[in-house]
C-alpha atoms as a PDB file:
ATOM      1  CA  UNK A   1     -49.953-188.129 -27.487  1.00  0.00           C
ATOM      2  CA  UNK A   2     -52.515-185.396 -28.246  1.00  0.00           C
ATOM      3  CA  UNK A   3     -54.578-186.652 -31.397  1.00  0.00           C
ATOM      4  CA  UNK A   4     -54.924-183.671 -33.088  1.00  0.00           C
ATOM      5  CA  UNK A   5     -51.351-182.227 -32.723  1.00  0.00           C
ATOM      6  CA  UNK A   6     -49.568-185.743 -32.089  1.00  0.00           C
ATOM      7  CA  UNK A   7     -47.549-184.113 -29.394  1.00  0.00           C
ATOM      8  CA  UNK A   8     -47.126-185.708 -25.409  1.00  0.00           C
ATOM      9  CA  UNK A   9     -47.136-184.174 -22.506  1.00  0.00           C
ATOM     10  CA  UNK A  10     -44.503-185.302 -20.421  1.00  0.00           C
ATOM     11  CA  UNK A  11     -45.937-183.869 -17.047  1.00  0.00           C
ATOM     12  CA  UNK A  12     -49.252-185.336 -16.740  1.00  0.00           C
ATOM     13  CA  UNK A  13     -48.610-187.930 -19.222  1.00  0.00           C
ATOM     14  CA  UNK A  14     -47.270-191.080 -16.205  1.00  0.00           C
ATOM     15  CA  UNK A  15     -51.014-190.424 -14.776  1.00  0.00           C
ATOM     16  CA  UNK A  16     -52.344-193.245 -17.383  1.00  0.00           C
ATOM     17  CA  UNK A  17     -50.230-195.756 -16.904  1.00  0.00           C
ATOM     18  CA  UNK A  18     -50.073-195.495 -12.833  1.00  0.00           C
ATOM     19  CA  UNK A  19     -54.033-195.659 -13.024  1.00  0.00           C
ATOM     20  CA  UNK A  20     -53.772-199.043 -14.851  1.00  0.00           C
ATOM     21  CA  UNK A  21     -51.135-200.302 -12.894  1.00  0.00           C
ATOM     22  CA  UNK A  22     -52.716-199.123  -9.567  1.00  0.00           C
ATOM     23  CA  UNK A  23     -55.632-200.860 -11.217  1.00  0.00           C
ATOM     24  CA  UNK A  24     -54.163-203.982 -12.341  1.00  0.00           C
ATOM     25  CA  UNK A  25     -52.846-203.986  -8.526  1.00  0.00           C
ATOM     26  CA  UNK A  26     -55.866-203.970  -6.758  1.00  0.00           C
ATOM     27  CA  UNK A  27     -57.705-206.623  -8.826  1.00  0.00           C
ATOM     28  CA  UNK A  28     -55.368-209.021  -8.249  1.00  0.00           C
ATOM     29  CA  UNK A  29     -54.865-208.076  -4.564  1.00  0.00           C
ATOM     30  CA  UNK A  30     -58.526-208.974  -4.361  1.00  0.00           C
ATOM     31  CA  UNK A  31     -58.608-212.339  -6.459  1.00  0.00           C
ATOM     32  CA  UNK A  32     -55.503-213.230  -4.349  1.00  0.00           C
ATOM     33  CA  UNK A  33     -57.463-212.310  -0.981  1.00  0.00           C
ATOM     34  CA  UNK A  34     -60.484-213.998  -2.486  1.00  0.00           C
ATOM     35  CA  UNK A  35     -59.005-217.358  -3.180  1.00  0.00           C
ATOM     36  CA  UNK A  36     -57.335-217.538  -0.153  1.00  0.00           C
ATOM     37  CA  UNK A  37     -60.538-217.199   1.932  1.00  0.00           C
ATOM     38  CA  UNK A  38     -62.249-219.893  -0.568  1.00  0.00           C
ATOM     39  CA  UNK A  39     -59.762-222.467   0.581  1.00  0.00           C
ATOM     40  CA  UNK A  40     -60.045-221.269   4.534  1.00  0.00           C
ATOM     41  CA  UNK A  41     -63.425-222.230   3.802  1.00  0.00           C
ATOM     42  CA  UNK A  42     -62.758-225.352   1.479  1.00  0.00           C
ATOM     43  CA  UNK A  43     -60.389-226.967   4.672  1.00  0.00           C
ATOM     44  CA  UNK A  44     -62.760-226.396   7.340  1.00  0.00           C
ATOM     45  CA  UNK A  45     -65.490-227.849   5.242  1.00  0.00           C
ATOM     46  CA  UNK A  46     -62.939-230.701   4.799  1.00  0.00           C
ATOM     47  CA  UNK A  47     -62.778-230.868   8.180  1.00  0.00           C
ATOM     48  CA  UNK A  48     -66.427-231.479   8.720  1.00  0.00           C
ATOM     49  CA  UNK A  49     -66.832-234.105   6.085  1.00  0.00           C
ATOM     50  CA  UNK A  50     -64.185-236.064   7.614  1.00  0.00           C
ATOM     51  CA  UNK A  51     -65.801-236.452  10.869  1.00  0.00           C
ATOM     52  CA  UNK A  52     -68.499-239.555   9.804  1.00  0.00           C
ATOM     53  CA  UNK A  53     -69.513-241.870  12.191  1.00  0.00           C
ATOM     54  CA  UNK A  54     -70.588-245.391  11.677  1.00  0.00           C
ATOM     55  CA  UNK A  55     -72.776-247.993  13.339  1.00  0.00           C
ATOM     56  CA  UNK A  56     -70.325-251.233  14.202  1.00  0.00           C
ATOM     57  CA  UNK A  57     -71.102-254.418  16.406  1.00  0.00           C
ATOM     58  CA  UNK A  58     -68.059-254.507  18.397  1.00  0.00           C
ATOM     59  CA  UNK A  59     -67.326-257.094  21.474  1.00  0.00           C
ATOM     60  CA  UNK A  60     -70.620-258.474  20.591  1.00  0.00           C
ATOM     61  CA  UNK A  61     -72.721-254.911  21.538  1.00  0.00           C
ATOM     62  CA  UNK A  62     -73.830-252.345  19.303  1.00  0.00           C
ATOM     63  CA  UNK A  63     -72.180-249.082  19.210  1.00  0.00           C
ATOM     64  CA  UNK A  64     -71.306-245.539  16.499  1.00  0.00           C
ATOM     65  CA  UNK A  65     -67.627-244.981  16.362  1.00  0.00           C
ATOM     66  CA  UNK A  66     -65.763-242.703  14.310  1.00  0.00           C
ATOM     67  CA  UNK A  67     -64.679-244.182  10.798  1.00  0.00           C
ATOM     68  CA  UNK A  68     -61.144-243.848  11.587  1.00  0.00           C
ATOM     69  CA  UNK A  69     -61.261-246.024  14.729  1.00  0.00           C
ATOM     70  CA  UNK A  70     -62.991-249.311  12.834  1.00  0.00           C
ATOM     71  CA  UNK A  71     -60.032-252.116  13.429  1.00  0.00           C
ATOM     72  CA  UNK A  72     -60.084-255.284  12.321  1.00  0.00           C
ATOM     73  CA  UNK A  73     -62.794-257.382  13.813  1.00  0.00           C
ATOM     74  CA  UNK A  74     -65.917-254.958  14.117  1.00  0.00           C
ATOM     75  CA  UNK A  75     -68.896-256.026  12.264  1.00  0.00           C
ATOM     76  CA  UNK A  76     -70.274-252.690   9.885  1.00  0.00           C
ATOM     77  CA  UNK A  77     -73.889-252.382  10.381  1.00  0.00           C
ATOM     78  CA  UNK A  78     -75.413-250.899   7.398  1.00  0.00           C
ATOM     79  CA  UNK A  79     -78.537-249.352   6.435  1.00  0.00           C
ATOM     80  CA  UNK A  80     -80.309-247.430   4.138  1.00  0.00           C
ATOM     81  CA  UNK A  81     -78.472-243.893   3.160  1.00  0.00           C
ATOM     82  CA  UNK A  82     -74.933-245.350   4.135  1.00  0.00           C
ATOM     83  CA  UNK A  83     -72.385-244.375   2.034  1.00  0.00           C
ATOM     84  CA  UNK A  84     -70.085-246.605   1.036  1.00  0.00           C
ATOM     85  CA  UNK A  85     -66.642-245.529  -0.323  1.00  0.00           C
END
């Protein structure tokens, strides 16, 4: 409505509200499109955390396999800066 007369205007009067709906549309097109790309980047950085390798004595020689492939019998060599978890 106009303030000083108190009367709308039907024909130019939608143009608010479709700006801040357009608006309301684009930032969460953007959040959405941001958040996805955060946990692209998340998993792949999952990815390359997962990958450790550790030192093991295995068959009685010394030898860096990948922590999923230690089986029962290999001897963990560890030294300073391991992780252990």
């Amino acid at each position: 409505p106009d303030p000083s007369t108190g009367e709308i205007e039907y024909a130019t009067g939608w143009i608010e509200g479709a700006a801040i709906l357009a608006s309301v549309g684009v930032v969460t097109f953007v959040s959405a499109w941001n958040n996805y790309d955060k946990a692209l980047k998340f998993a792949e950085l999952n990815k390359q955390t997962a990958k450790k390798e550790v030192s093991v004595v295995r068959d009685g020689k010394r030898t860096r396999v990948d922590i999923a492939e230690v089986v029962v019998g290999d001897v963990l060599r560890i030294g300073y800066g391991d992780i252990l978890g």
